[in-house]
C-alpha atoms as a PDB file:
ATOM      1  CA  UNK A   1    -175.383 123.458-104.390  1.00  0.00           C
ATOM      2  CA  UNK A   2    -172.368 122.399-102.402  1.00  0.00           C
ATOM      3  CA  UNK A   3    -172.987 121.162 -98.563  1.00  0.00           C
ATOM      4  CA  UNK A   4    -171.570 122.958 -96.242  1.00  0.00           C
ATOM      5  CA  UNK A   5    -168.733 120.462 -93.441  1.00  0.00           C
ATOM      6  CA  UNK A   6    -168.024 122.165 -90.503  1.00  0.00           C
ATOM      7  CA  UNK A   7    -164.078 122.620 -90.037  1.00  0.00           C
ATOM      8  CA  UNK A   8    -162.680 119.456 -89.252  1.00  0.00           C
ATOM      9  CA  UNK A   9    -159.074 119.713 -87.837  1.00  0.00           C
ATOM     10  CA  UNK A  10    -156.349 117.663 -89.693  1.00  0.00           C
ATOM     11  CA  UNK A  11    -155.721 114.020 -89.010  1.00  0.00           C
ATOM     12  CA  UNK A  12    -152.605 113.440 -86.736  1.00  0.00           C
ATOM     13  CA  UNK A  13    -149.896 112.831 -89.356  1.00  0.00           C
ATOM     14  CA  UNK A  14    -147.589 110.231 -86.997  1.00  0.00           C
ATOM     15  CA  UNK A  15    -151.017 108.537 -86.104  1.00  0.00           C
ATOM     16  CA  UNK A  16    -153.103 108.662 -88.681  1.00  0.00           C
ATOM     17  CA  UNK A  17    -155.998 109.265 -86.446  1.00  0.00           C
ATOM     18  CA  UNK A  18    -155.054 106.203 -84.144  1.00  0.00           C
ATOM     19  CA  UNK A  19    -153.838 107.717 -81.204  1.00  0.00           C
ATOM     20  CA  UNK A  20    -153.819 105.397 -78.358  1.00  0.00           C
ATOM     21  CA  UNK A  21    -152.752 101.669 -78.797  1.00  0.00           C
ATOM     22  CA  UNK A  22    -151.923  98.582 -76.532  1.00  0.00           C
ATOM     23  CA  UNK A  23    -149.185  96.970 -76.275  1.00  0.00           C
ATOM     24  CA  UNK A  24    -149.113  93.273 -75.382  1.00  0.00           C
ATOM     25  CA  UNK A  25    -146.260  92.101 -73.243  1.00  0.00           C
ATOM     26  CA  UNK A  26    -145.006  89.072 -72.467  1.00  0.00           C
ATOM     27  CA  UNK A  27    -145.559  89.181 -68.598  1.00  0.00           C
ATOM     28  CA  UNK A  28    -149.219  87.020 -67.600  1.00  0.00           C
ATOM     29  CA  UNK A  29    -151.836  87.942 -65.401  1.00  0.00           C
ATOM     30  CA  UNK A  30    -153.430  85.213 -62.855  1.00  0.00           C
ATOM     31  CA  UNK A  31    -156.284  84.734 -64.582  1.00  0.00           C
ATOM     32  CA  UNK A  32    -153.771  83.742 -67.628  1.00  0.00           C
ATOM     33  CA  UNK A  33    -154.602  86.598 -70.009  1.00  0.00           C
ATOM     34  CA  UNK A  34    -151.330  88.639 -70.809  1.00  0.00           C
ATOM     35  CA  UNK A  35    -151.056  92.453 -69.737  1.00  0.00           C
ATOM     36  CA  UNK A  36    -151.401  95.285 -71.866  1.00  0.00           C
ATOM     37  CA  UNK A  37    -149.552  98.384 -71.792  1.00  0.00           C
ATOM     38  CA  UNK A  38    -151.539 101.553 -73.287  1.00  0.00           C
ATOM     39  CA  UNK A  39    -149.169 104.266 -75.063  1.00  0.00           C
ATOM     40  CA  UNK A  40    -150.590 107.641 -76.223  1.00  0.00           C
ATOM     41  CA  UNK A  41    -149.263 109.013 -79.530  1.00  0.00           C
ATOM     42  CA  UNK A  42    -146.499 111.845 -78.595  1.00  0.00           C
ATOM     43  CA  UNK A  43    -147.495 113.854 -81.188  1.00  0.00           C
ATOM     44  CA  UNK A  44    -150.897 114.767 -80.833  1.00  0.00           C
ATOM     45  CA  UNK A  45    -150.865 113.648 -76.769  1.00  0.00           C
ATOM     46  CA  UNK A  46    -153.529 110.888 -77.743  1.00  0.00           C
ATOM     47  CA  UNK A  47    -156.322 113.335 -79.186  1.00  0.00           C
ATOM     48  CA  UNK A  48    -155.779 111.762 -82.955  1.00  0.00           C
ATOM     49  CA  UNK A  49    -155.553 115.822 -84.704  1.00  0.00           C
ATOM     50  CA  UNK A  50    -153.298 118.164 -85.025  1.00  0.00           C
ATOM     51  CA  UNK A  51    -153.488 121.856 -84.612  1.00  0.00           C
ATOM     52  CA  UNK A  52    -153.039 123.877 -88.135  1.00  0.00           C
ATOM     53  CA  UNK A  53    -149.896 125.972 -87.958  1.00  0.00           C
ATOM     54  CA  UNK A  54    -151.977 129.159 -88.661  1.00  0.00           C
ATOM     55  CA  UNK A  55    -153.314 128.870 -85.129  1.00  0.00           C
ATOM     56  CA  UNK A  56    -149.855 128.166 -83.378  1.00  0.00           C
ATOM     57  CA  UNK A  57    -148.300 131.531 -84.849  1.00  0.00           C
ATOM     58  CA  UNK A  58    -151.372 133.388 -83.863  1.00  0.00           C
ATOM     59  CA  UNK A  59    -150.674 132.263 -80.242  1.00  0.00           C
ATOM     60  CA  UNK A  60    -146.849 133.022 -80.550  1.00  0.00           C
ATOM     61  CA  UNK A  61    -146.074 128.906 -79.831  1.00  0.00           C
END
């Protein structure tokens, strides 16, 4: 008998799931570790899925 998954939403296809990264700049902190800049995919606005299209046109996006 097949087990059931409860719906999973897709994957973030510009992130692959990775949806916040840092960024490592050149500029050092006193304490001499370097400073890191965090950037949130634009895509998915750093939640790492996507909403299925279905649901958009239902809500008239």
């Amino acid at each position: 008998m097949p087990q059931r998954h409860p719906n999973q939403r897709p994957v973030c296809r510009d992130c692959d799931g990775f949806p916040v990264v840092a960024i490592t700049t050149d500029t050092r902190l006193p304490d001499g570790t370097r400073a890191t800049l965090l950037v949130a995919c634009p895509g998915c606005n750093g939640t790492g899925h996507t909403t299925p299209a279905g649901v958009l046109a239902r809500t008239g996006r």
